[in-house]
PDB file of N, CA and C in Angstrom:
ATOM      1  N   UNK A   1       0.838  -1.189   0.000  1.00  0.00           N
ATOM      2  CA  UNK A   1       0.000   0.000   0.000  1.00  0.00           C
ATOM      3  C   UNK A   1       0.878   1.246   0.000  1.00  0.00           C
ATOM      4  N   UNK A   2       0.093   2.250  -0.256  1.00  0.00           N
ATOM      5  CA  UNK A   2       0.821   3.539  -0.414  1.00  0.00           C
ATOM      6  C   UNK A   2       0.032   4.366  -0.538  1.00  0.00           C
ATOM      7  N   UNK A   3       0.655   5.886  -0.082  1.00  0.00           N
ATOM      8  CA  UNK A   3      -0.202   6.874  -0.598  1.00  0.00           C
ATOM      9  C   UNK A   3       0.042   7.800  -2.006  1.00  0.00           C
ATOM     10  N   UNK A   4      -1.267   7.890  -2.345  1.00  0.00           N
ATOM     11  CA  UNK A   4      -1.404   8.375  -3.566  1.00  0.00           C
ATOM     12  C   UNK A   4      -1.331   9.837  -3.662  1.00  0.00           C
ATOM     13  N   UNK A   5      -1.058  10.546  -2.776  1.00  0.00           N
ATOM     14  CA  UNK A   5      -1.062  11.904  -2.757  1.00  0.00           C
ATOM     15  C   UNK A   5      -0.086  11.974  -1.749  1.00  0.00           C
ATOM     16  N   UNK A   6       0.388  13.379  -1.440  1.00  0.00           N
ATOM     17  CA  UNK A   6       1.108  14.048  -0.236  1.00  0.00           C
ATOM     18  C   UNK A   6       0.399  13.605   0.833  1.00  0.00           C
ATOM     19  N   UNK A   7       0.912  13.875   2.314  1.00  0.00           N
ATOM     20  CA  UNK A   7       0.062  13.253   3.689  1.00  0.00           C
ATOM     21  C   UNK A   7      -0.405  14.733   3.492  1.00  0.00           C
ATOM     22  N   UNK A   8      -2.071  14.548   4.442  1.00  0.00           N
ATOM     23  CA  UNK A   8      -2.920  15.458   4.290  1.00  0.00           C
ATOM     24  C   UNK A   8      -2.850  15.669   5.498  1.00  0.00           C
ATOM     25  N   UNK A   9      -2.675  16.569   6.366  1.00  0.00           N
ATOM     26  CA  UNK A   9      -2.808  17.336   7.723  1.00  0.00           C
ATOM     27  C   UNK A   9      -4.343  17.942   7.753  1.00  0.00           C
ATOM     28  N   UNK A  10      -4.501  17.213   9.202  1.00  0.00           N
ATOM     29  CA  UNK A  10      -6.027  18.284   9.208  1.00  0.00           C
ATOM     30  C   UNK A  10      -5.658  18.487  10.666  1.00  0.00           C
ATOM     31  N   UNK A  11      -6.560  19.939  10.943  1.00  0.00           N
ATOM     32  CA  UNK A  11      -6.257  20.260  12.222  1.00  0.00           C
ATOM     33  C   UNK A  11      -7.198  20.944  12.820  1.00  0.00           C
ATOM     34  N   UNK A  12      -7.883  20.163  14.412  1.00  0.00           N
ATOM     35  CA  UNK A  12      -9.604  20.103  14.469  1.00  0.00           C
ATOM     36  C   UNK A  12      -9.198  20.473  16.447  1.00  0.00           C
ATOM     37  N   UNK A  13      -9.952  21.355  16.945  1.00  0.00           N
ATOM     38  CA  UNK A  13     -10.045  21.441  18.395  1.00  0.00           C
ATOM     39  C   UNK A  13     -11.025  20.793  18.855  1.00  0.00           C
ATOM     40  N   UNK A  14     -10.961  19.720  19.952  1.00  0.00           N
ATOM     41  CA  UNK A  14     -11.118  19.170  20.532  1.00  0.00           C
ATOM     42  C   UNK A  14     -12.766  19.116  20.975  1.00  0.00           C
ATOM     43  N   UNK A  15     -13.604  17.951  20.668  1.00  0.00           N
ATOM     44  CA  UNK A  15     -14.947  17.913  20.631  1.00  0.00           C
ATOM     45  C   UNK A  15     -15.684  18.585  19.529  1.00  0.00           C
ATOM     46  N   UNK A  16     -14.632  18.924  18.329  1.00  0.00           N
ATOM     47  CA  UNK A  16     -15.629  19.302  17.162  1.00  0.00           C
ATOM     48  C   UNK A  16     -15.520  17.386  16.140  1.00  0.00           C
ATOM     49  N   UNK A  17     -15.902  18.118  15.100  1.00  0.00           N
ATOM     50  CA  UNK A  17     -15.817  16.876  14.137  1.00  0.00           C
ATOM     51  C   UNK A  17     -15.170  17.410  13.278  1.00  0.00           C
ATOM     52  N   UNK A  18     -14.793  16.871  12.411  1.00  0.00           N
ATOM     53  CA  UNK A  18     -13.605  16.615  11.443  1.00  0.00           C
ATOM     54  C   UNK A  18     -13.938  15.608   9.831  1.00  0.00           C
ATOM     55  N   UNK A  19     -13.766  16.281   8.911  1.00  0.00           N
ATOM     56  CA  UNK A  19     -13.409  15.535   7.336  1.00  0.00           C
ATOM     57  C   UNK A  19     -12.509  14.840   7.201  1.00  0.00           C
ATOM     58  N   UNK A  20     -11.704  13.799   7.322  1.00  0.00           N
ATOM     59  CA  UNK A  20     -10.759  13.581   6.187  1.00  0.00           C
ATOM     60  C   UNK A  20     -10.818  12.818   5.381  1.00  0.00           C
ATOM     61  N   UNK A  21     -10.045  13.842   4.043  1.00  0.00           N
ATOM     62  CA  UNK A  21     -10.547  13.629   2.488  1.00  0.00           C
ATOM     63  C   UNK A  21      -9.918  12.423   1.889  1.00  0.00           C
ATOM     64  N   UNK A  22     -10.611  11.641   1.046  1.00  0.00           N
ATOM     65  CA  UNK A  22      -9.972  10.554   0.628  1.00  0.00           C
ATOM     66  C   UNK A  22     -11.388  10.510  -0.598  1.00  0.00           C
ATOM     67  N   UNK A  23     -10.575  10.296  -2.235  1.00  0.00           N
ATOM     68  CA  UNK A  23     -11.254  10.493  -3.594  1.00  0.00           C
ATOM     69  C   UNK A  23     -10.674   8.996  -3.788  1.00  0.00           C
ATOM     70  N   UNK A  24     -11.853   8.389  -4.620  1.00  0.00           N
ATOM     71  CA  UNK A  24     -11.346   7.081  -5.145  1.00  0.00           C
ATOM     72  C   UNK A  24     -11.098   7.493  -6.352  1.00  0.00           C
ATOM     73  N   UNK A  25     -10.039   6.941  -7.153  1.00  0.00           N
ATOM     74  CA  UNK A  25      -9.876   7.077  -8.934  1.00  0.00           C
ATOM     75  C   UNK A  25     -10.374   6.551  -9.575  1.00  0.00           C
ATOM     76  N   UNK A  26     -11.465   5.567  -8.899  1.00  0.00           N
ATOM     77  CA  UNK A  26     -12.500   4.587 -10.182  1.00  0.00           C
ATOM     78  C   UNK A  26     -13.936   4.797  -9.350  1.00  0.00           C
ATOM     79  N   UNK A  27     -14.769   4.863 -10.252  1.00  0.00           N
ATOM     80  CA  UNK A  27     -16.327   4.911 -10.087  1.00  0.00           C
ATOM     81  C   UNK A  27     -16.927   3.776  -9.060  1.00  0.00           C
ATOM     82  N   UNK A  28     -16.201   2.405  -9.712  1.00  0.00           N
ATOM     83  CA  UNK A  28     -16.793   1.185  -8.981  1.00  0.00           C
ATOM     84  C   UNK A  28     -16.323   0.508  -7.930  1.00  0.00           C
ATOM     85  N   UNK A  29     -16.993   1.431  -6.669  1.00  0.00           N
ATOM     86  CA  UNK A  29     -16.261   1.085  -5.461  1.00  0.00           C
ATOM     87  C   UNK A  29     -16.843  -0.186  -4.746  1.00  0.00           C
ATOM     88  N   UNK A  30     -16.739  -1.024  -4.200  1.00  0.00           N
ATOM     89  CA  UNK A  30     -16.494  -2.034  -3.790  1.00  0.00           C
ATOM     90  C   UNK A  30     -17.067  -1.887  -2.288  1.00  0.00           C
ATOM     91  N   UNK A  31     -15.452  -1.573  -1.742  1.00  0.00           N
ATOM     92  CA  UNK A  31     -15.255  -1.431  -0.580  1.00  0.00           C
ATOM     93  C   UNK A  31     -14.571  -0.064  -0.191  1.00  0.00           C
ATOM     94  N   UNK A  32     -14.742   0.368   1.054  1.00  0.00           N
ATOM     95  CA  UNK A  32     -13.675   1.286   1.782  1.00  0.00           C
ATOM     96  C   UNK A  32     -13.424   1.033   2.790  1.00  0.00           C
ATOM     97  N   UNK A  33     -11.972   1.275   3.248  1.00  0.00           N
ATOM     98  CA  UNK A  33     -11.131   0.656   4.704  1.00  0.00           C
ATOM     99  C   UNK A  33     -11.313   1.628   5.175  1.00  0.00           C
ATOM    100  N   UNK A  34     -11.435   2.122   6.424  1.00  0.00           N
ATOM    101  CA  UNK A  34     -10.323   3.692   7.394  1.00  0.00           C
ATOM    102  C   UNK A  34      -9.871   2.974   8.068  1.00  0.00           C
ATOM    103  N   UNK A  35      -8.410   3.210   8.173  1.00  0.00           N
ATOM    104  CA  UNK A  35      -7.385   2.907   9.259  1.00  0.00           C
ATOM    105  C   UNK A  35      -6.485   3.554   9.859  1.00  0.00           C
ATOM    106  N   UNK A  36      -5.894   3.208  11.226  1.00  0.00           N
ATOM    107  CA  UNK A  36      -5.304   3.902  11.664  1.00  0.00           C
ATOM    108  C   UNK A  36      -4.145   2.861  12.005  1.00  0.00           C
ATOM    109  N   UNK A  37      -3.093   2.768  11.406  1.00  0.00           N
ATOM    110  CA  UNK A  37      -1.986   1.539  11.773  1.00  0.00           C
ATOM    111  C   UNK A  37      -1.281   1.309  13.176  1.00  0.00           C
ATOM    112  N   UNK A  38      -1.686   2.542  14.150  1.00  0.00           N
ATOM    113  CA  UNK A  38      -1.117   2.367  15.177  1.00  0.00           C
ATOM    114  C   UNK A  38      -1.741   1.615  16.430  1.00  0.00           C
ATOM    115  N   UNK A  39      -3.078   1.485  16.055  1.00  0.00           N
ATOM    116  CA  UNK A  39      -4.172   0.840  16.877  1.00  0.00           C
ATOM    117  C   UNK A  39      -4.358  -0.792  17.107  1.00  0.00           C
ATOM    118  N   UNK A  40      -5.049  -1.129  17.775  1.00  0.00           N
ATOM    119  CA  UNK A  40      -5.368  -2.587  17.481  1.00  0.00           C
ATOM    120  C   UNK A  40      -6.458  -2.687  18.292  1.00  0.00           C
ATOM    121  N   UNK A  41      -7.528  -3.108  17.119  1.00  0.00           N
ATOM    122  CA  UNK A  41      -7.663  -3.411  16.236  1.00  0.00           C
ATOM    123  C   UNK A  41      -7.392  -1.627  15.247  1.00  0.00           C
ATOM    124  N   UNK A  42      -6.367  -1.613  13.876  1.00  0.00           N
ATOM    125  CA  UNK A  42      -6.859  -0.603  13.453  1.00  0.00           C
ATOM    126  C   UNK A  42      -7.499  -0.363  12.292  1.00  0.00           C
ATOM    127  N   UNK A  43      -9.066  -1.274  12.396  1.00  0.00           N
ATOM    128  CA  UNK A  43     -10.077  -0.325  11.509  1.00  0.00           C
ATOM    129  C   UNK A  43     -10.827   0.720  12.246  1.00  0.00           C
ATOM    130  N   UNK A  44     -10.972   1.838  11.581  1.00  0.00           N
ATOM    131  CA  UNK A  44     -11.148   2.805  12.249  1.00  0.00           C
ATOM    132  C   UNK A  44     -12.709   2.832  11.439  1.00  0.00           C
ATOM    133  N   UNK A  45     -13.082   2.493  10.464  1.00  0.00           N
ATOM    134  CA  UNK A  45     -14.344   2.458   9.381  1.00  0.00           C
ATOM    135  C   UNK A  45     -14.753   1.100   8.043  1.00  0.00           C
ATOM    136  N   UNK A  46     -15.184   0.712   8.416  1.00  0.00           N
ATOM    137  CA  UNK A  46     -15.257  -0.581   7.078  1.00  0.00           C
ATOM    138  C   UNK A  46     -16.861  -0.354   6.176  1.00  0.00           C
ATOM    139  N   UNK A  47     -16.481  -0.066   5.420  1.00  0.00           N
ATOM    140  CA  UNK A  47     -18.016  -0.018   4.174  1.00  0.00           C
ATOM    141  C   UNK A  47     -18.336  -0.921   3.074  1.00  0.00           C
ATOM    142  N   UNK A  48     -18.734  -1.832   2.857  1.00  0.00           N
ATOM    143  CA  UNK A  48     -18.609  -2.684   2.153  1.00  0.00           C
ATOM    144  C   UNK A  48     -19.994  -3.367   1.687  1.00  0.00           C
ATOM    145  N   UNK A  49     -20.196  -3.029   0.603  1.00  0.00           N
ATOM    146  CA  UNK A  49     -21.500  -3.659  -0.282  1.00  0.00           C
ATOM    147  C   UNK A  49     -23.136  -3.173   0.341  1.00  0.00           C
ATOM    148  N   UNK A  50     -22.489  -1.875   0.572  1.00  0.00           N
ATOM    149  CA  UNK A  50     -23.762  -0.819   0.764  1.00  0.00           C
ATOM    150  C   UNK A  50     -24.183  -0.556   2.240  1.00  0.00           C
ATOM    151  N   UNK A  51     -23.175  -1.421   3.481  1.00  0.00           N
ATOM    152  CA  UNK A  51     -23.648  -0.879   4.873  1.00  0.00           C
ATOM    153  C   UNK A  51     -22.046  -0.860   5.516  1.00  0.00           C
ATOM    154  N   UNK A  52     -22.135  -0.379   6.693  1.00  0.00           N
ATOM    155  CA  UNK A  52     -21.319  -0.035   7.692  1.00  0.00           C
ATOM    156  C   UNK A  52     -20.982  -1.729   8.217  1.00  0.00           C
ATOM    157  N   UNK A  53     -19.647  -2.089   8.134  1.00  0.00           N
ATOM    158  CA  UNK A  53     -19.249  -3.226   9.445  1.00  0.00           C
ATOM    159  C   UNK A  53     -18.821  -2.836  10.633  1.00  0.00           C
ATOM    160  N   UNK A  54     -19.257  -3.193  12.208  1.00  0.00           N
ATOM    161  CA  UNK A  54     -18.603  -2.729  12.575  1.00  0.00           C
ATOM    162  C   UNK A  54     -17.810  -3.827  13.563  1.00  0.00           C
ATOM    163  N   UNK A  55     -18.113  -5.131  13.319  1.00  0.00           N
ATOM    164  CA  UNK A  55     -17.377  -6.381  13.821  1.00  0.00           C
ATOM    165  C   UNK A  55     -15.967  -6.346  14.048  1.00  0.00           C
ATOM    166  N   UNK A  56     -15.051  -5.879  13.237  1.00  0.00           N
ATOM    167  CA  UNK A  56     -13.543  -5.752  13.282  1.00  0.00           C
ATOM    168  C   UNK A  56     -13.136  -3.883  13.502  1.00  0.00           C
ATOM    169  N   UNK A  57     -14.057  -3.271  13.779  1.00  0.00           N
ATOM    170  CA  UNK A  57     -13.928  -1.908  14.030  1.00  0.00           C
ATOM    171  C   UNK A  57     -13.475  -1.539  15.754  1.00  0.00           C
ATOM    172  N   UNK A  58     -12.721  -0.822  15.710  1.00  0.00           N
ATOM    173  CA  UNK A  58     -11.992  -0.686  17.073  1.00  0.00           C
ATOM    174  C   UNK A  58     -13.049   0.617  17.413  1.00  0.00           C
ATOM    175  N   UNK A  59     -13.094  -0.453  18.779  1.00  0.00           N
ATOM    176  CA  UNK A  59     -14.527   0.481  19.582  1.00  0.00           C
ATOM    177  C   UNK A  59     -14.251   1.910  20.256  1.00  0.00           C
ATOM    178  N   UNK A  60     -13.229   2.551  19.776  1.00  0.00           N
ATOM    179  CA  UNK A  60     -13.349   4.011  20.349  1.00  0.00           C
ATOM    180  C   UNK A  60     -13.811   4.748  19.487  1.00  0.00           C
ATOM    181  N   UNK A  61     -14.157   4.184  18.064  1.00  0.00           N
ATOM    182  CA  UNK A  61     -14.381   4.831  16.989  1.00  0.00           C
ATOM    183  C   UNK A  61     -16.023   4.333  16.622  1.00  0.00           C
ATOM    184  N   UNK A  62     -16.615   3.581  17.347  1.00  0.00           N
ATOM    185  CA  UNK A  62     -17.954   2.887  17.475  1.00  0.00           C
ATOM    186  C   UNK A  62     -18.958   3.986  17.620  1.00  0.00           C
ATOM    187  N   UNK A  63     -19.720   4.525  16.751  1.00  0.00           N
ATOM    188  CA  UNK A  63     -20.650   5.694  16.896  1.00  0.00           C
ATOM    189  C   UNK A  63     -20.309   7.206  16.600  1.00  0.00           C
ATOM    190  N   UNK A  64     -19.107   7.398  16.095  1.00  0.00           N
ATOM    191  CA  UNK A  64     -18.056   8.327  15.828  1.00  0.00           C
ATOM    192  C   UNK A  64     -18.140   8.631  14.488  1.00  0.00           C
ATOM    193  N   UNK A  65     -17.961   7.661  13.386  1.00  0.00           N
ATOM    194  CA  UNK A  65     -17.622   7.514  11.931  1.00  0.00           C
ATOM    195  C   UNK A  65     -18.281   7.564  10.910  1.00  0.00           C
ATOM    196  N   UNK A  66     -18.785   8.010   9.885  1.00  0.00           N
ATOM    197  CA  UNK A  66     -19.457   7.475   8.941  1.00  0.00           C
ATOM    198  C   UNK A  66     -18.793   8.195   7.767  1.00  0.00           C
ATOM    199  N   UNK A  67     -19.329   8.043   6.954  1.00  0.00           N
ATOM    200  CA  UNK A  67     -19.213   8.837   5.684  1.00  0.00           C
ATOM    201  C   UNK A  67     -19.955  10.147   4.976  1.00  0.00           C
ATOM    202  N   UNK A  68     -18.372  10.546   4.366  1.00  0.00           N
ATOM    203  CA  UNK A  68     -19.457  11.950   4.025  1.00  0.00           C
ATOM    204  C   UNK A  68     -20.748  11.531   3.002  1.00  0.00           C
ATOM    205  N   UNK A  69     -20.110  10.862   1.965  1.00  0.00           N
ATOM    206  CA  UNK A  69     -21.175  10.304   1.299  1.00  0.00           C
ATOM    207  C   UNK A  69     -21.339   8.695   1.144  1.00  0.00           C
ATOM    208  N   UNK A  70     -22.831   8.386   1.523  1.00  0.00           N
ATOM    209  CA  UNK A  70     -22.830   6.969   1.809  1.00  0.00           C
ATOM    210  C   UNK A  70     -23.234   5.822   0.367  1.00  0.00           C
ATOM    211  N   UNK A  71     -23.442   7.287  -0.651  1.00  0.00           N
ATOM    212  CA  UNK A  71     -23.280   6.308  -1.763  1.00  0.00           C
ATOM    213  C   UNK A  71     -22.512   7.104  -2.769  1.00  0.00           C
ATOM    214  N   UNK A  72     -21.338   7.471  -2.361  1.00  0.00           N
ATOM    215  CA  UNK A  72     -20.059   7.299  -2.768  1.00  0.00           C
ATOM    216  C   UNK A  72     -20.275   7.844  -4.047  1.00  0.00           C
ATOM    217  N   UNK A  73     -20.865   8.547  -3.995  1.00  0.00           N
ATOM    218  CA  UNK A  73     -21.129  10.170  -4.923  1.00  0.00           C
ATOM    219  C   UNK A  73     -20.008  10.860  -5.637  1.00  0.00           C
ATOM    220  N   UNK A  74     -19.767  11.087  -6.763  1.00  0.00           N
ATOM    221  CA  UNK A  74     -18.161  11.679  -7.424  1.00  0.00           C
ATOM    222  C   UNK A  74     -17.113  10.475  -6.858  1.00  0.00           C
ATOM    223  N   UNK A  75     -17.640   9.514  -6.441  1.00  0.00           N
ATOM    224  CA  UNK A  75     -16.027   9.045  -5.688  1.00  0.00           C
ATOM    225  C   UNK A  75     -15.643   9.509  -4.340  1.00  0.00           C
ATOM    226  N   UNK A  76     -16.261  10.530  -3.842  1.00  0.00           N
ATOM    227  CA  UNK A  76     -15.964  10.455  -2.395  1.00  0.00           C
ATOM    228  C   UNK A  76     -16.014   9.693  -1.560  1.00  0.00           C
ATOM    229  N   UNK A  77     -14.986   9.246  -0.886  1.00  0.00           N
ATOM    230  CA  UNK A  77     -15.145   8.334   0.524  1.00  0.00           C
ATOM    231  C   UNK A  77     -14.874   8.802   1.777  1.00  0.00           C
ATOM    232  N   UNK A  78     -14.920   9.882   1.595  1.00  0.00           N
ATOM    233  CA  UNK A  78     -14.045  11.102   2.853  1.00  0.00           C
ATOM    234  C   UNK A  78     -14.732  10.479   4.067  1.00  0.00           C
ATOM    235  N   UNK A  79     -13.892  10.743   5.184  1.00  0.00           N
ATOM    236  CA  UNK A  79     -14.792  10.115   6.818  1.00  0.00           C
ATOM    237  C   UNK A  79     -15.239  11.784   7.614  1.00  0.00           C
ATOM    238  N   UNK A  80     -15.814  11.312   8.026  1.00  0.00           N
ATOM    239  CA  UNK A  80     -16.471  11.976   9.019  1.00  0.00           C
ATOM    240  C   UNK A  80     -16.099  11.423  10.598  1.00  0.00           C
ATOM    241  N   UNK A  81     -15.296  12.249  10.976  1.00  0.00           N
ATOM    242  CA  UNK A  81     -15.225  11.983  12.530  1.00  0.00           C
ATOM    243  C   UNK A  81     -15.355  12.572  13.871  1.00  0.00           C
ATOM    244  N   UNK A  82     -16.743  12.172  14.636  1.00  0.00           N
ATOM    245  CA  UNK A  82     -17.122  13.336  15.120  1.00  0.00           C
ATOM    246  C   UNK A  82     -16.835  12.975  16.682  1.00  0.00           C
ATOM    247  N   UNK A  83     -16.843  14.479  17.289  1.00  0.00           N
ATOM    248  CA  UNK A  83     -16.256  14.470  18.837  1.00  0.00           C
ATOM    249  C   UNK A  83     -14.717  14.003  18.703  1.00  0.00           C
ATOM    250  N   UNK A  84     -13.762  14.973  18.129  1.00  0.00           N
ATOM    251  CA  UNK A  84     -12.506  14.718  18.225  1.00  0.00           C
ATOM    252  C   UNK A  84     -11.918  14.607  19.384  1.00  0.00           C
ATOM    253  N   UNK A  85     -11.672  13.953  20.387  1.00  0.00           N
ATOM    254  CA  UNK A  85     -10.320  14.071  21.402  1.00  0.00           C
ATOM    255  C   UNK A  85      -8.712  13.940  21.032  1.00  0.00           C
ATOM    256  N   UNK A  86      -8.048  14.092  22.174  1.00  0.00           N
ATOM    257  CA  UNK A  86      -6.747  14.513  21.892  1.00  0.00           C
ATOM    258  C   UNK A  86      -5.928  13.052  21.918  1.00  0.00           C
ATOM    259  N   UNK A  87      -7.135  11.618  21.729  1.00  0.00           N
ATOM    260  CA  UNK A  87      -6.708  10.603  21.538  1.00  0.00           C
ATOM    261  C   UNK A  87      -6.691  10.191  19.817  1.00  0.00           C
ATOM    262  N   UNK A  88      -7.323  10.801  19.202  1.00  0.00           N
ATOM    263  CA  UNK A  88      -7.641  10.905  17.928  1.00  0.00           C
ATOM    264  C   UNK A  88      -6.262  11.164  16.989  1.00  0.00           C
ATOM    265  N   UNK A  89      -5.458  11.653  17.913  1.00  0.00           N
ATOM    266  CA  UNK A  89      -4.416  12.105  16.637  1.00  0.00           C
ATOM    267  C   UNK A  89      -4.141  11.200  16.316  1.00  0.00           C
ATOM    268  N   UNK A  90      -3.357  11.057  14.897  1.00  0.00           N
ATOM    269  CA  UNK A  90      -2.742  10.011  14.425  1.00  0.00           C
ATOM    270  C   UNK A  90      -2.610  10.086  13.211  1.00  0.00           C
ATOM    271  N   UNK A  91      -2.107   9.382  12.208  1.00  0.00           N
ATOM    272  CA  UNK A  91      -1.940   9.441  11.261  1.00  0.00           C
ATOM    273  C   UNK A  91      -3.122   8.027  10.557  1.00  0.00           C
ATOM    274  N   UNK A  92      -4.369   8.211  10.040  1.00  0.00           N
ATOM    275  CA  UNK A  92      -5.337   7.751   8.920  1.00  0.00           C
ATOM    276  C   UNK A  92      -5.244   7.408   7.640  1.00  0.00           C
ATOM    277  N   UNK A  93      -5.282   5.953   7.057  1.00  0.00           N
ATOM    278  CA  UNK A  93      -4.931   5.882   5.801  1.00  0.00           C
ATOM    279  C   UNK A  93      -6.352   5.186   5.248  1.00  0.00           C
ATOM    280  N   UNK A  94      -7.100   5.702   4.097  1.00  0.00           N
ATOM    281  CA  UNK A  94      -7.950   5.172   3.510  1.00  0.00           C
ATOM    282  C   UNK A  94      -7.887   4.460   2.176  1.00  0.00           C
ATOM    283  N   UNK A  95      -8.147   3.204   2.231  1.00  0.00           N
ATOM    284  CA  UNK A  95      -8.163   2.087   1.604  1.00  0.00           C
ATOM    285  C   UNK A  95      -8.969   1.828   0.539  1.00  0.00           C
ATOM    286  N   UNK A  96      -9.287   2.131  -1.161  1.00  0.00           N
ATOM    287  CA  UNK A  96     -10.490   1.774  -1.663  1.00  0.00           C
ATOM    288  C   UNK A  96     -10.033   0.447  -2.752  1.00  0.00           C
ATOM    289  N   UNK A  97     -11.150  -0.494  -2.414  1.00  0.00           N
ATOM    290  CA  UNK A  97     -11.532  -1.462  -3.434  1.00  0.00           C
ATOM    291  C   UNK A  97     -12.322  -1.091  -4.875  1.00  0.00           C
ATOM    292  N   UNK A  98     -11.324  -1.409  -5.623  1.00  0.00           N
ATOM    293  CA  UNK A  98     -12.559  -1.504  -6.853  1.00  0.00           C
ATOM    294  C   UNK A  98     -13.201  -2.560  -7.615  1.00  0.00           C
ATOM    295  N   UNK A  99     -14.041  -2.582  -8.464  1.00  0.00           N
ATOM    296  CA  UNK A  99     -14.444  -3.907  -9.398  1.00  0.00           C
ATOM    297  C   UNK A  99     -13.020  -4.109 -10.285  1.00  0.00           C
ATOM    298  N   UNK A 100     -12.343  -2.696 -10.895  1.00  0.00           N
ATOM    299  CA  UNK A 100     -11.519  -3.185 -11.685  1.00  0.00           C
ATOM    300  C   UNK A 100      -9.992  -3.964 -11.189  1.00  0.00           C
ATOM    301  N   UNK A 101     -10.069  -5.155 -11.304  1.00  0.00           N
ATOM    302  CA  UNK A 101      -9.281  -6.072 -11.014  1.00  0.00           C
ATOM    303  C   UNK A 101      -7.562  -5.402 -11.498  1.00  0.00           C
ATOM    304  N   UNK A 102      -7.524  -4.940 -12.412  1.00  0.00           N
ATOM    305  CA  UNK A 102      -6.196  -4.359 -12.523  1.00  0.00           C
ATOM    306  C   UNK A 102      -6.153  -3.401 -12.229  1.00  0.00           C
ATOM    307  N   UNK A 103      -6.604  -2.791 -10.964  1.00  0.00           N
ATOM    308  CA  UNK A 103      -6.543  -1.051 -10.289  1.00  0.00           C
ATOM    309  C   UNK A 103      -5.364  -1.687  -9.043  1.00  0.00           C
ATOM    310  N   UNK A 104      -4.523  -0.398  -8.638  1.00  0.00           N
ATOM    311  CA  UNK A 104      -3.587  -0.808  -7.192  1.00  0.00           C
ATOM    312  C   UNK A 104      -5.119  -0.471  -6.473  1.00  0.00           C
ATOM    313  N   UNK A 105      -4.815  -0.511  -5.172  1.00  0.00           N
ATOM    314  CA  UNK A 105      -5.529  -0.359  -4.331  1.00  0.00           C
ATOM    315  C   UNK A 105      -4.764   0.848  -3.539  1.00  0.00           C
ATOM    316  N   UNK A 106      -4.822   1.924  -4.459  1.00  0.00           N
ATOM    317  CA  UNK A 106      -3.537   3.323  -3.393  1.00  0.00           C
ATOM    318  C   UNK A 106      -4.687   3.661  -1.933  1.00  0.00           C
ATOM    319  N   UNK A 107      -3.937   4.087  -1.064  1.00  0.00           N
ATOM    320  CA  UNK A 107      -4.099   5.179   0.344  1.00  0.00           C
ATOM    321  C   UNK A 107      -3.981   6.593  -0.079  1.00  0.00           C
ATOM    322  N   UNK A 108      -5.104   7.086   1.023  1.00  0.00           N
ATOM    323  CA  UNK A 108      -5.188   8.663   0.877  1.00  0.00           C
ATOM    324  C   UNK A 108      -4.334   8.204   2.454  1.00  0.00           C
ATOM    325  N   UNK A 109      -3.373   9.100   2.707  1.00  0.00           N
ATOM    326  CA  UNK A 109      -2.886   9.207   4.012  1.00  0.00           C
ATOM    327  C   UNK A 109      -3.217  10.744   4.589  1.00  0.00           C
ATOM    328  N   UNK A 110      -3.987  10.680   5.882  1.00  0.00           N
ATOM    329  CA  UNK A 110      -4.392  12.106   6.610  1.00  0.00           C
ATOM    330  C   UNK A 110      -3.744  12.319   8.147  1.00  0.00           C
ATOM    331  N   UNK A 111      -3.124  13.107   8.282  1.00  0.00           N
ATOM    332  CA  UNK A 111      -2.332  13.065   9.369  1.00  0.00           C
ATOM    333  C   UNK A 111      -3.194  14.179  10.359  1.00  0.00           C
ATOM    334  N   UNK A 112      -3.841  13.215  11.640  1.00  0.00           N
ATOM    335  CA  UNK A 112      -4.871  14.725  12.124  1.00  0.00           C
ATOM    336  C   UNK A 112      -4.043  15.017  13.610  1.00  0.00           C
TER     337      UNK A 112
END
């Protein structure tokens, strides 16, 4: 994996909510990961075949997350993360699946 762009800095005071942006390059999205690699478990968001998982989702982020758009409108998969604390920082990498079998699977990396 990798990121497909520069790391994206976002910078949010404490108990607001927060964007970070992540564009898929193909129409036919699949799936979307949010992760945070320093966590465990670190899915931070899983979307997959039209609902929210939240079975392998690390529970500080349980009621927190969703998407800006939930049907992935232009390609947006941006997260929504609301009630920021000062446990939140970290560095976020978003993951998209596509149908097309010969696509990489690049990361938006967001450093909040």
């Amino acid at each position: 994996y990798y990121c497909f762009s520069d790391l994206i800095v976002v910078t949010v005071d404490p108990g607001d909510d927060v964007i970070l942006p992540c564009q898929a390059d193909d129409s036919s999205i699949r799936a979307v990961e949010w992760i945070r690699p320093d966590l465990e478990p670190e899915s931070v968001l899983i979307y997959s075949d039209g609902h929210l998982e939240t079975d392998d989702q690390n529970p500080s982020f349980k009621g927190r997350v969703e998407l800006v758009n939930r049907d992935l409108k232009d390609r947006d998969v941006s997260l929504i993360l609301k009630n920021v604390s000062k446990h939140d920082a970290g560095t976020y990498e978003c993951r998209v699946i596509t149908d097309n079998i010969n696509s990489d699977a690049p990361l938006t990396c967001s450093n909040l």
